[in-house]
N, C-alpha and C. Protein backbone atom coordinates (compact mmCIF):
# COMPACT_ATOMS: atom_id res chain seq x y z
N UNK A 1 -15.95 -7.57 14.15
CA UNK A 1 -14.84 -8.49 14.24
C UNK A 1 -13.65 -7.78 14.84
N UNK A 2 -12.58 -8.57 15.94
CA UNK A 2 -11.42 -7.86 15.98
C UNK A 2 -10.40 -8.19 15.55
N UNK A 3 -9.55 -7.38 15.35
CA UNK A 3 -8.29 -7.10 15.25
C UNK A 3 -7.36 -8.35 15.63
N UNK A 4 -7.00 -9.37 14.81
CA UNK A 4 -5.63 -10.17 15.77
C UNK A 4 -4.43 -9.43 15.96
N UNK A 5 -3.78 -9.83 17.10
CA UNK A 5 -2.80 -9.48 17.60
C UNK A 5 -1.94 -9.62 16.32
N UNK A 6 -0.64 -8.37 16.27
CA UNK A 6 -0.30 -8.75 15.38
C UNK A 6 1.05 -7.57 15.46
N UNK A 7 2.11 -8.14 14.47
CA UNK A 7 3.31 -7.30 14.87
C UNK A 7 3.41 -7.41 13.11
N UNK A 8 4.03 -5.58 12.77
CA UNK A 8 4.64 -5.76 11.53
C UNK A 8 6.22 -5.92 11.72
N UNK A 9 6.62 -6.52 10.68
CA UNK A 9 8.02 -6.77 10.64
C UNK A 9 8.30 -6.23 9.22
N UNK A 10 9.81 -6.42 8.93
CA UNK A 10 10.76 -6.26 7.76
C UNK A 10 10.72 -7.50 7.46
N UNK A 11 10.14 -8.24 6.11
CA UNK A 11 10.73 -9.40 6.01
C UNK A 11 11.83 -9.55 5.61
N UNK A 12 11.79 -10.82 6.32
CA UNK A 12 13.21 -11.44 5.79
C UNK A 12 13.29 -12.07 4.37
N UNK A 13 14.99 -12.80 3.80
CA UNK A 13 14.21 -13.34 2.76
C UNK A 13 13.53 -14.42 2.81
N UNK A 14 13.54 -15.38 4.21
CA UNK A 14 12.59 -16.11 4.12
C UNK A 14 11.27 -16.22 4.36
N UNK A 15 11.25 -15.28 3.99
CA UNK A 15 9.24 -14.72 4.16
C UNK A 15 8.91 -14.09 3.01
N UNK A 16 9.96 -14.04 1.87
CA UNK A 16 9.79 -13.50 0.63
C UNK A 16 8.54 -14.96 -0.01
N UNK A 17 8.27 -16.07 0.19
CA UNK A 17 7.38 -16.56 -0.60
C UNK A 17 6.57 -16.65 0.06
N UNK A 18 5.93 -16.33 1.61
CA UNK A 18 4.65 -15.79 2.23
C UNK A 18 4.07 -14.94 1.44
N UNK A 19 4.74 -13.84 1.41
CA UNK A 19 4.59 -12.50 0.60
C UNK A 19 3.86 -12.67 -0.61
N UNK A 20 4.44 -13.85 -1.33
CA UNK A 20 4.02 -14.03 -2.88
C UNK A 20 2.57 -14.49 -2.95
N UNK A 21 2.67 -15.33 -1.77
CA UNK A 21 1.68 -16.55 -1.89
C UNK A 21 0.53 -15.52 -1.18
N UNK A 22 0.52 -14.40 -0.40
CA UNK A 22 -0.62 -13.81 -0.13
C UNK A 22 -1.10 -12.82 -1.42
N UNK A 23 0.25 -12.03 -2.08
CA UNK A 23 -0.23 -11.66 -3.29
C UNK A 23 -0.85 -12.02 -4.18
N UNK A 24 -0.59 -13.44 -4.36
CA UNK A 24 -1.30 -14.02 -5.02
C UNK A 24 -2.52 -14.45 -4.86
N UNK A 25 -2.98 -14.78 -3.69
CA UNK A 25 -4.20 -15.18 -3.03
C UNK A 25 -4.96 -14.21 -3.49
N UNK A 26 -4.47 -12.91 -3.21
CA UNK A 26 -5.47 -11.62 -3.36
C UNK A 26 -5.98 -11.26 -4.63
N UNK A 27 -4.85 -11.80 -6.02
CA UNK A 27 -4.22 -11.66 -7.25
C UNK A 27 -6.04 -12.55 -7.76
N UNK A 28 -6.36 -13.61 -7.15
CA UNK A 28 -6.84 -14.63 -7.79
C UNK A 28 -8.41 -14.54 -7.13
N UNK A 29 -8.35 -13.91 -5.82
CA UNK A 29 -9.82 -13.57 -5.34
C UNK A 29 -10.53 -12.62 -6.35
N UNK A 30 -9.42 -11.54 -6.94
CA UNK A 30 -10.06 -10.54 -7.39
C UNK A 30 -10.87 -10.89 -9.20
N UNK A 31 -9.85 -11.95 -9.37
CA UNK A 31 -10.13 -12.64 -10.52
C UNK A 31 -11.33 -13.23 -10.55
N UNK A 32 -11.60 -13.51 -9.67
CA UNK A 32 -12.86 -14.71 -9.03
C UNK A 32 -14.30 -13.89 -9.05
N UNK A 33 -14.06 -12.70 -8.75
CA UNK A 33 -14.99 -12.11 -8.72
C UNK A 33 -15.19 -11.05 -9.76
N UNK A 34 -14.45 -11.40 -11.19
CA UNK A 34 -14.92 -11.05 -12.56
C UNK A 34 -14.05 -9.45 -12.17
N UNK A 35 -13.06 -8.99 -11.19
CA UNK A 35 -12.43 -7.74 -11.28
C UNK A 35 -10.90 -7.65 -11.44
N UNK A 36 -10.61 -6.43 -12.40
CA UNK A 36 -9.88 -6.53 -13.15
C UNK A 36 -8.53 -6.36 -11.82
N UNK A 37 -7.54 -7.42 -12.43
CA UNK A 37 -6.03 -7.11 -11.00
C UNK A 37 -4.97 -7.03 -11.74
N UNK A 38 -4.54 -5.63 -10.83
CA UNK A 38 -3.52 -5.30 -11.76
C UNK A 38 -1.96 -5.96 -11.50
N UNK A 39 -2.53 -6.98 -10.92
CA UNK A 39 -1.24 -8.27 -9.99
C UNK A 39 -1.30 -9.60 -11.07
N UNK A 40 -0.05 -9.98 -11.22
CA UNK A 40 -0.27 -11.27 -12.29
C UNK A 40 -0.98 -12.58 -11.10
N UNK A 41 -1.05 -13.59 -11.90
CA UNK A 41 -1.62 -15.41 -11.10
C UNK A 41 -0.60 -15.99 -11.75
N UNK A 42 0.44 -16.35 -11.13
CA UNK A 42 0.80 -16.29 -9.39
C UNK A 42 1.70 -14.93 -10.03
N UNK A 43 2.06 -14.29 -8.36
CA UNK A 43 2.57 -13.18 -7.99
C UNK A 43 4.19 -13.29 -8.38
N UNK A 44 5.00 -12.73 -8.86
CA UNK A 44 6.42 -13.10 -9.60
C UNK A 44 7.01 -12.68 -8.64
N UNK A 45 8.38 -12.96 -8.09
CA UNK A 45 9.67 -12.76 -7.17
C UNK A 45 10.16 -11.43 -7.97
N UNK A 46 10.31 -11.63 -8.98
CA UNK A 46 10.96 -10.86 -9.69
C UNK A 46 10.14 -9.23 -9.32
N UNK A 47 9.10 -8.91 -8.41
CA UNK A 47 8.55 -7.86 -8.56
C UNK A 47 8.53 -7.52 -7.57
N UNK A 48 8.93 -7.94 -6.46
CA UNK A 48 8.67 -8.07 -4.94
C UNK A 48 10.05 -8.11 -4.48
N UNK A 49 10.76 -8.78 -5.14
CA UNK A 49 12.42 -9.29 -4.88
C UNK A 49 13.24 -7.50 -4.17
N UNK A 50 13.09 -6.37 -5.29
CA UNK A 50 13.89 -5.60 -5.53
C UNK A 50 13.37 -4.15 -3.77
N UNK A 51 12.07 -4.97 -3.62
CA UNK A 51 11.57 -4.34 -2.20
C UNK A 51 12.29 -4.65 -0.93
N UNK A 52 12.24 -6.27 -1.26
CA UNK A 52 13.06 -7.02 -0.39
C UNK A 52 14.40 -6.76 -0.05
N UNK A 53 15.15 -6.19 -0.98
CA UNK A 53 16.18 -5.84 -0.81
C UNK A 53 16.70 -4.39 -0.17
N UNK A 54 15.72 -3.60 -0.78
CA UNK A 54 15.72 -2.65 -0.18
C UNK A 54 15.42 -2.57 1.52
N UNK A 55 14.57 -3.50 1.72
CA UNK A 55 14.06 -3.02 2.71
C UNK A 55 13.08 -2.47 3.42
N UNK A 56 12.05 -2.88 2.14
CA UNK A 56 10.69 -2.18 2.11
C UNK A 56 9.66 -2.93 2.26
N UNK A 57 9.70 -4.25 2.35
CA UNK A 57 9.07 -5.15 2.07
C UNK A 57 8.85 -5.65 3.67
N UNK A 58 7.53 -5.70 3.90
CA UNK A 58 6.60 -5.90 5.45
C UNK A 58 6.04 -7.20 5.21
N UNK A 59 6.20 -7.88 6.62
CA UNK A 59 5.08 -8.86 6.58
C UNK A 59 4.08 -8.52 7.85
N UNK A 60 3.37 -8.80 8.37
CA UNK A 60 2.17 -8.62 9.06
C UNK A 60 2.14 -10.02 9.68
N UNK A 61 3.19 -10.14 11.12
CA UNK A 61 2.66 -11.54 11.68
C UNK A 61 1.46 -11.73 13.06
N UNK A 62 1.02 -13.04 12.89
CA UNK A 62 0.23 -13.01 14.37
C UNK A 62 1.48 -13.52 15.52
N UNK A 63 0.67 -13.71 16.78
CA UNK A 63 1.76 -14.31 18.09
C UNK A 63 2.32 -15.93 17.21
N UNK A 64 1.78 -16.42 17.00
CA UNK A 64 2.54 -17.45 16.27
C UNK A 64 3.28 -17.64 15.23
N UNK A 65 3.50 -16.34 14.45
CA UNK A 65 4.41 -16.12 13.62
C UNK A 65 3.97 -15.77 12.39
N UNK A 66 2.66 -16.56 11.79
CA UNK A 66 2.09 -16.84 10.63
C UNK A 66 2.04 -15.47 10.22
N UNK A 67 2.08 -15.29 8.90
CA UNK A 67 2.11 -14.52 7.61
C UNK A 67 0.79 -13.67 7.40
N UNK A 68 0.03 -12.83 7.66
CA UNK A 68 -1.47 -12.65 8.00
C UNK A 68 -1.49 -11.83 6.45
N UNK A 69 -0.56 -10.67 6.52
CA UNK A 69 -0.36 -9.80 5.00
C UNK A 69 0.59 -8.96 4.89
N UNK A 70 1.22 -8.55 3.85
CA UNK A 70 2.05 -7.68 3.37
C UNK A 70 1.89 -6.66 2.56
N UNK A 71 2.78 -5.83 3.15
CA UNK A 71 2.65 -4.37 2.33
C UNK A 71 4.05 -3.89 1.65
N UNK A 72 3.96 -3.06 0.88
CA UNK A 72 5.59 -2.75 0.95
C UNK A 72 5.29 -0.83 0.88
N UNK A 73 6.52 -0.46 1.76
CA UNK A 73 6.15 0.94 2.27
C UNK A 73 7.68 1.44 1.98
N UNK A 74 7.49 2.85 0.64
CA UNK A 74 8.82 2.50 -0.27
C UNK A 74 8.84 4.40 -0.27
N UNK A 75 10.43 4.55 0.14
CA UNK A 75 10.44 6.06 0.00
C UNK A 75 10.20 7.47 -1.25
N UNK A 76 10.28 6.94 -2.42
CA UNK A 76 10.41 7.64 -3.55
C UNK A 76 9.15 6.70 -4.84
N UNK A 77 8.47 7.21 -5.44
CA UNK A 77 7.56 6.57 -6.41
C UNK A 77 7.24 7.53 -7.73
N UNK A 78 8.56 7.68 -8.30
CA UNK A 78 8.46 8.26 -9.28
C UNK A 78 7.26 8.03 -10.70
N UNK A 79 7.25 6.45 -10.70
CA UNK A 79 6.48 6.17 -11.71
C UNK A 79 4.68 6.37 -11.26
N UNK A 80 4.57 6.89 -10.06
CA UNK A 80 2.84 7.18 -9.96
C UNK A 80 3.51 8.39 -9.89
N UNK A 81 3.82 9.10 -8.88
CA UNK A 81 4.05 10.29 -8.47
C UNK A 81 5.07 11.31 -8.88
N UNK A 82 5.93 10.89 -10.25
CA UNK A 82 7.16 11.94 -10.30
C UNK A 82 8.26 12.34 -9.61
N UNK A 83 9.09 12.95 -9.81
CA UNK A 83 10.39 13.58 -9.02
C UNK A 83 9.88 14.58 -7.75
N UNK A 84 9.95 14.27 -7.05
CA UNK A 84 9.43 14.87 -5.81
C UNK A 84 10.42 14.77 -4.39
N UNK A 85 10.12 15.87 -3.54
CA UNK A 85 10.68 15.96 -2.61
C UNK A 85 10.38 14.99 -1.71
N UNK A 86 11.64 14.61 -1.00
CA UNK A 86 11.71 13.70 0.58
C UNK A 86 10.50 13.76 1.41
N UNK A 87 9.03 14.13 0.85
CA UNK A 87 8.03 14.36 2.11
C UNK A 87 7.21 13.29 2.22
N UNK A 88 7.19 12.23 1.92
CA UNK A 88 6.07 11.24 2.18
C UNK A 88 6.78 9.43 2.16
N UNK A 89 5.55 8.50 2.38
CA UNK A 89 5.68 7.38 2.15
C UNK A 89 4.73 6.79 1.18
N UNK A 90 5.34 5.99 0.65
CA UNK A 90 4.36 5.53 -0.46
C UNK A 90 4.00 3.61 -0.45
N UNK A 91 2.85 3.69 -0.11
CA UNK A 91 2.13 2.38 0.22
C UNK A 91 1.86 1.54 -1.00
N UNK A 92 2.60 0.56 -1.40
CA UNK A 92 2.38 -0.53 -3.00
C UNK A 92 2.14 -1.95 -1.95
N UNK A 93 1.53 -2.94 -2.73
CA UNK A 93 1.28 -4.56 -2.73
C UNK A 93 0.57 -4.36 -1.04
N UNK A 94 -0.67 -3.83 -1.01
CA UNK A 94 -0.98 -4.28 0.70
C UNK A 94 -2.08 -5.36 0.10
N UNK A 95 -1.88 -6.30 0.71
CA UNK A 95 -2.71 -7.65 0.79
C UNK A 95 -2.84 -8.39 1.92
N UNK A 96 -4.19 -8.52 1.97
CA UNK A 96 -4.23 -9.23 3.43
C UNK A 96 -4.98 -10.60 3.51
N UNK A 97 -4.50 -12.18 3.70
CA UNK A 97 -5.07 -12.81 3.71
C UNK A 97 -6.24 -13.01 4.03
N UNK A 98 -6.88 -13.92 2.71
CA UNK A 98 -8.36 -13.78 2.69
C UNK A 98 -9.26 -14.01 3.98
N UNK A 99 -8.55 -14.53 4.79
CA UNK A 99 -9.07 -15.43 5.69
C UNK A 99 -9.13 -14.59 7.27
N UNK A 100 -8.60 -13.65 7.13
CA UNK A 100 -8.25 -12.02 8.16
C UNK A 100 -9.16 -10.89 7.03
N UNK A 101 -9.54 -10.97 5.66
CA UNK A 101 -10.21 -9.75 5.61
C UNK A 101 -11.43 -9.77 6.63
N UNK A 102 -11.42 -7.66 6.81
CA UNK A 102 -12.49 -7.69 7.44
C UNK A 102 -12.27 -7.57 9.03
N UNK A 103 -11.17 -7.79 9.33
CA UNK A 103 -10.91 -7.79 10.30
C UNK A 103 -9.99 -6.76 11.39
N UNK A 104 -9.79 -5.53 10.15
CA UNK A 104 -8.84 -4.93 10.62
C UNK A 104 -7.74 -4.66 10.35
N UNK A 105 -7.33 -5.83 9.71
CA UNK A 105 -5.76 -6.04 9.69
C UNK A 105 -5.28 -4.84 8.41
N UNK A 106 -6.08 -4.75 7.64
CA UNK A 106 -5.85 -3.67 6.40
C UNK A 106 -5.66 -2.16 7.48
N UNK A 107 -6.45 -1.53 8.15
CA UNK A 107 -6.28 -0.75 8.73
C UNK A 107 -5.42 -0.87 9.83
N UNK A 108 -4.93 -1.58 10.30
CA UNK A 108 -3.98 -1.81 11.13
C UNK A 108 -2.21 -1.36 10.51
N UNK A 109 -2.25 -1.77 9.29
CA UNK A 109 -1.19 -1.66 8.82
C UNK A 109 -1.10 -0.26 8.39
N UNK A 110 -2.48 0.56 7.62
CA UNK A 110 -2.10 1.64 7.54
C UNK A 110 -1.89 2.58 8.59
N UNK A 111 -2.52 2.38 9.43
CA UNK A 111 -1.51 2.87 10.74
C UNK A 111 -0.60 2.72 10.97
N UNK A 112 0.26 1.87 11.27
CA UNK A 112 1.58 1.06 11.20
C UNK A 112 2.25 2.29 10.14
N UNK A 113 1.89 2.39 8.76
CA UNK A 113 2.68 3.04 7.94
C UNK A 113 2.75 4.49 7.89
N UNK A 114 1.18 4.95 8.43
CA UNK A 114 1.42 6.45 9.14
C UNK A 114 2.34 6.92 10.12
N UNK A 115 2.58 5.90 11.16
CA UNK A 115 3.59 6.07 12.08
C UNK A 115 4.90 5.78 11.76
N UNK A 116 4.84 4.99 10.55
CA UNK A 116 6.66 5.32 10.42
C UNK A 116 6.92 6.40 9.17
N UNK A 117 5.86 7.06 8.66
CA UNK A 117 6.24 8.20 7.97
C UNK A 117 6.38 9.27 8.61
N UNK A 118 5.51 9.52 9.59
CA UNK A 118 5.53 10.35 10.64
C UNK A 118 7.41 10.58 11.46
N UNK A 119 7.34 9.03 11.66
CA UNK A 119 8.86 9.12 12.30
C UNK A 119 10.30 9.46 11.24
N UNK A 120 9.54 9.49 9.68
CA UNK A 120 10.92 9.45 9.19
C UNK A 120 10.69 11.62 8.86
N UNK A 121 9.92 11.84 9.60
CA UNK A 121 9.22 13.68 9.13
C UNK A 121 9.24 13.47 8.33
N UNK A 122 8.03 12.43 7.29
CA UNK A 122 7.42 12.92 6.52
C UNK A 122 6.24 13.16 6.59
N UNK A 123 5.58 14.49 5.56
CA UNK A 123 4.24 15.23 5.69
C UNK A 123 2.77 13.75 5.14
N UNK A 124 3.31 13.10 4.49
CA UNK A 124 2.13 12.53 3.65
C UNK A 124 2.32 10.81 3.46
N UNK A 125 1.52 10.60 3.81
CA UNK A 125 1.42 8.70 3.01
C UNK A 125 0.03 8.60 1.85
N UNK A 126 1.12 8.26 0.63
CA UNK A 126 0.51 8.23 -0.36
C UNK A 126 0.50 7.04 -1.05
N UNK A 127 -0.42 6.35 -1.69
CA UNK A 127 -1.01 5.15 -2.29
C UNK A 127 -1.81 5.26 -3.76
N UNK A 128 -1.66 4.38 -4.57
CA UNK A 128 -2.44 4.43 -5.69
C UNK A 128 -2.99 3.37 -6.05
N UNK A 129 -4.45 3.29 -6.56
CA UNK A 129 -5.27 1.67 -6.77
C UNK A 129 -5.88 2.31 -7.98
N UNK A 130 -6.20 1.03 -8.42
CA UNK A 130 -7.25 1.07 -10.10
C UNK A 130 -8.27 2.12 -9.59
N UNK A 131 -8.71 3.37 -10.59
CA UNK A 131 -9.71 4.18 -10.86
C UNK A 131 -11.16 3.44 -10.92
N UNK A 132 -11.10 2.30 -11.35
CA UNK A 132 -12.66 1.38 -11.06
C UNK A 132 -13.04 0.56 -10.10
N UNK A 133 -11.90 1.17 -8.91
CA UNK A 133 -12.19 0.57 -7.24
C UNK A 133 -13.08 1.27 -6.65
N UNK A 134 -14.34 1.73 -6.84
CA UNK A 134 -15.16 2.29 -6.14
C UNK A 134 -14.83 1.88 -4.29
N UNK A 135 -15.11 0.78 -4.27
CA UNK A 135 -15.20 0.22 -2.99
C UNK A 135 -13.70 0.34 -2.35
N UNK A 136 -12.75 -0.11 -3.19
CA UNK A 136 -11.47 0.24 -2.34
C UNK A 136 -11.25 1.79 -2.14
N UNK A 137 -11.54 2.82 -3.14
CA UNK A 137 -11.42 4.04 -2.82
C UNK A 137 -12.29 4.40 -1.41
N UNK A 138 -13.37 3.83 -1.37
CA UNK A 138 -14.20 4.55 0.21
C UNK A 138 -13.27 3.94 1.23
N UNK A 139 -12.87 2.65 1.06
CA UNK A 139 -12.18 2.24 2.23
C UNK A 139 -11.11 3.12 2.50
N UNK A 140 -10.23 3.52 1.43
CA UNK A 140 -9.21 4.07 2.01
C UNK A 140 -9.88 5.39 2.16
N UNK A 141 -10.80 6.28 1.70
CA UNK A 141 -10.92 7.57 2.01
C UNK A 141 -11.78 7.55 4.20
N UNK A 142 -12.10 6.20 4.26
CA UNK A 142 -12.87 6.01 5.38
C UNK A 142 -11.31 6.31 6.05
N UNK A 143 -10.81 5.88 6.25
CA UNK A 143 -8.90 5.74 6.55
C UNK A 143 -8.59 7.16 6.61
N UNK A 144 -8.87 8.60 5.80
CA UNK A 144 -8.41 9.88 6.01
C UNK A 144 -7.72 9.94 4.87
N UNK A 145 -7.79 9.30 3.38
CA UNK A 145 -6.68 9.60 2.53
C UNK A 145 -7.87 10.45 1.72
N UNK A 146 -7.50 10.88 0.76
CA UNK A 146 -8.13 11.87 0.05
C UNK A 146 -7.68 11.83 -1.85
N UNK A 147 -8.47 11.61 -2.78
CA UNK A 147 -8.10 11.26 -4.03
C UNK A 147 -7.48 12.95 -4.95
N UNK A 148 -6.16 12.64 -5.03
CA UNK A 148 -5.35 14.15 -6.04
C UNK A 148 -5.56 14.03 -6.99
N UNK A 149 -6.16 13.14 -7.86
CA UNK A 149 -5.63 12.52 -9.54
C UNK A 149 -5.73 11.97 -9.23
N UNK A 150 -5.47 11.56 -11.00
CA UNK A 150 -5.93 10.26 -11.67
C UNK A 150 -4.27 10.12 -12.86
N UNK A 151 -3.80 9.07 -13.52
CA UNK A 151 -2.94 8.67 -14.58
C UNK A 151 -3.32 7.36 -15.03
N UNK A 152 -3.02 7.13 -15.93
CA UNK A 152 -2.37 5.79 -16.37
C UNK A 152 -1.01 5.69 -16.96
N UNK A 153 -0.89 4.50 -15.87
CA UNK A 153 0.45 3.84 -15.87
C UNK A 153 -0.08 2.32 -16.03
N UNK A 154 0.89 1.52 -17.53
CA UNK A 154 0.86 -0.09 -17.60
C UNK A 154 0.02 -0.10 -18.09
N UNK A 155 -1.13 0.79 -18.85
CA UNK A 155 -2.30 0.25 -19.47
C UNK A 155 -3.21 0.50 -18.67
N UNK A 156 -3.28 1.26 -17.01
CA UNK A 156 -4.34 0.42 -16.25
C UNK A 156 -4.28 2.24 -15.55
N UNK A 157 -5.75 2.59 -15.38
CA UNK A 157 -6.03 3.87 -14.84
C UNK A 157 -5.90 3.88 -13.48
N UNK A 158 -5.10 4.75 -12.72
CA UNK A 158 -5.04 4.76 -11.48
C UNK A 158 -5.60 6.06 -10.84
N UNK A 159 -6.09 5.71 -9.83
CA UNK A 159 -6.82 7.27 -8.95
C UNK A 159 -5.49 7.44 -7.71
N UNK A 160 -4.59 8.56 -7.81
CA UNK A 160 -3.93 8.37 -6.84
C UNK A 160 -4.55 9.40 -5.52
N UNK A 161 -4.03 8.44 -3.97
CA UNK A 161 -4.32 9.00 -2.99
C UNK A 161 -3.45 9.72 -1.66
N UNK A 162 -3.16 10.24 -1.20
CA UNK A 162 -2.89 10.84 -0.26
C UNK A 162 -3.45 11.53 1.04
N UNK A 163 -2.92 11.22 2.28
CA UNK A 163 -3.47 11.55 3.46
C UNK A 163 -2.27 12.45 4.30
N UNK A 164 -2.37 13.23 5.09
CA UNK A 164 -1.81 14.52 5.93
C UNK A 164 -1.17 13.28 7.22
N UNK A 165 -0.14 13.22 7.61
CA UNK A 165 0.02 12.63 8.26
C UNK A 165 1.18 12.95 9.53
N UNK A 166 2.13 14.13 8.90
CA UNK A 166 2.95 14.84 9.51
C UNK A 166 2.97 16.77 10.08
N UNK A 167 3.71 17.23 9.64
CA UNK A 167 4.06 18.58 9.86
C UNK A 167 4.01 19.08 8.40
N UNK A 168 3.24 19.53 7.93
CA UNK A 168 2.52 20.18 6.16
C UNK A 168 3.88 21.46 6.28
N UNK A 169 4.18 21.72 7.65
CA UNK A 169 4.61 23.22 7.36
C UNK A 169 4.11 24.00 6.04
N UNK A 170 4.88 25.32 5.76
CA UNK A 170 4.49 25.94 5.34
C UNK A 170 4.42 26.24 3.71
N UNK A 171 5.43 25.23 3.41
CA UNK A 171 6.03 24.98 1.98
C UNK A 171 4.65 23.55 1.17
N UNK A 172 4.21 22.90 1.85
CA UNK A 172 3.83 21.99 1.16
C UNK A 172 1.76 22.38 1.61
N UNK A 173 1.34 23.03 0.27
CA UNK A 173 -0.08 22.78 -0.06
C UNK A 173 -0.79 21.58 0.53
N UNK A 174 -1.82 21.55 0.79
CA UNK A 174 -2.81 20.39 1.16
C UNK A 174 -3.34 19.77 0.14
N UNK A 175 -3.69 20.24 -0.55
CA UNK A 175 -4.03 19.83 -2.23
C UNK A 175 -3.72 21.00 -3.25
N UNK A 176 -2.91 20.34 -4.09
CA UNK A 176 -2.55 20.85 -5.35
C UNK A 176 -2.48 20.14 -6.39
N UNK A 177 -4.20 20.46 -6.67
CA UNK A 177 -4.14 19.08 -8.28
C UNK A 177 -3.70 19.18 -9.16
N UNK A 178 -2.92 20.25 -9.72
CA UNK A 178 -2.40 20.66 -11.03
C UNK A 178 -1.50 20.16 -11.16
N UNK A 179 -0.52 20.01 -9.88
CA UNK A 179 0.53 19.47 -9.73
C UNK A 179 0.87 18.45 -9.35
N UNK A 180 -0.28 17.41 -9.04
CA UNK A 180 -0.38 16.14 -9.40
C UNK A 180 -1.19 15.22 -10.37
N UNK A 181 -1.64 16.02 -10.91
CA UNK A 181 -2.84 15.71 -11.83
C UNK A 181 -1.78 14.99 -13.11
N UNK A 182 -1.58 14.02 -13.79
CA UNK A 182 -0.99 13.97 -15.29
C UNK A 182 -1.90 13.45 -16.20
């Protein structure tokens, strides 16, 4: 299958209930198929809102404008990752309408988010999904990310991931699980 054409943007706030309504889509597939989501039915403003504002909050359009999926790509993630230095990006809520999985569009965006970590010099884009994603973990390790740890945060076990995406220089290890491990 290919790839639709497709441009990421900053949403606006009027693309803040696209956003919801694909979260949610994704929120309720996963439900559907008896797996556990760590996203409420329906997707709350209140959780998405504070991205939006920032500035973090992506939509994924085609040439006609439509809403395909969203990610939000957020500088600091203390609550997976701790107090840490300015070196990476951190990838939360990527969802891609059901109706485009499969098509790319998931990998499309993580490209998209490699290249603007890259541009802000940072070394790493890092992401975290449920520990009982077998299948989402290969996808993203197919992608070049690589699993540091594991935590739980919210009740819900997470495997966190990270991929090399900039200048490591000489200060920052390639893997150091001790020091991400909690």
């Amino acid at each position: 299958m290919t790839t639709p054409t497709l441009r990421i943007l900053r949403a606006s706030p009027a693309e803040l209930d696209s956003a919801l309504e694909i979260l949610t889509e994704a929120a309720r597939w996963e439900v559907d198929r008896g797996l556990e989501s760590p996203w409420p039915i329906p997707f709350p403003a209140e959780r998405v809102r504070p991205s939006l504002d920032r500035g973090d909050l992506y939509v994924a359009v085609d040439p006609d404008g439509r809403s395909l999926a969203t990610v939000t790509l957020q500088w600091e993630d203390t609550p997976f990752w701790g107090n840490r230095p300015p070196d990476a990006g951190y990838i939360h809520r990527l969802a891609v309408r059901r109706e485009f999985a499969g098509h790319g569009v998931g990998y499309a965006i993580l490209g998209w988010a490699e290249g603007e970590v890259r541009r802000r010099g940072r070394a790493w884009l890092r992401l975290d999904t449920l520990t009982a994603r077998a299948r989402l973990h290969r996808y993203y390790q197919e992608f070049g990310f690589r699993p540091v740890g594991t935590l739980r945060v919210g009740g819900l076990d997470c495997t966190l991931f990270e991929k090399p995406v900039g200048d490591l220089g000489s200060d920052h290890p390639i893997l150091d699980g001790d020091r991400r491990r909690r």
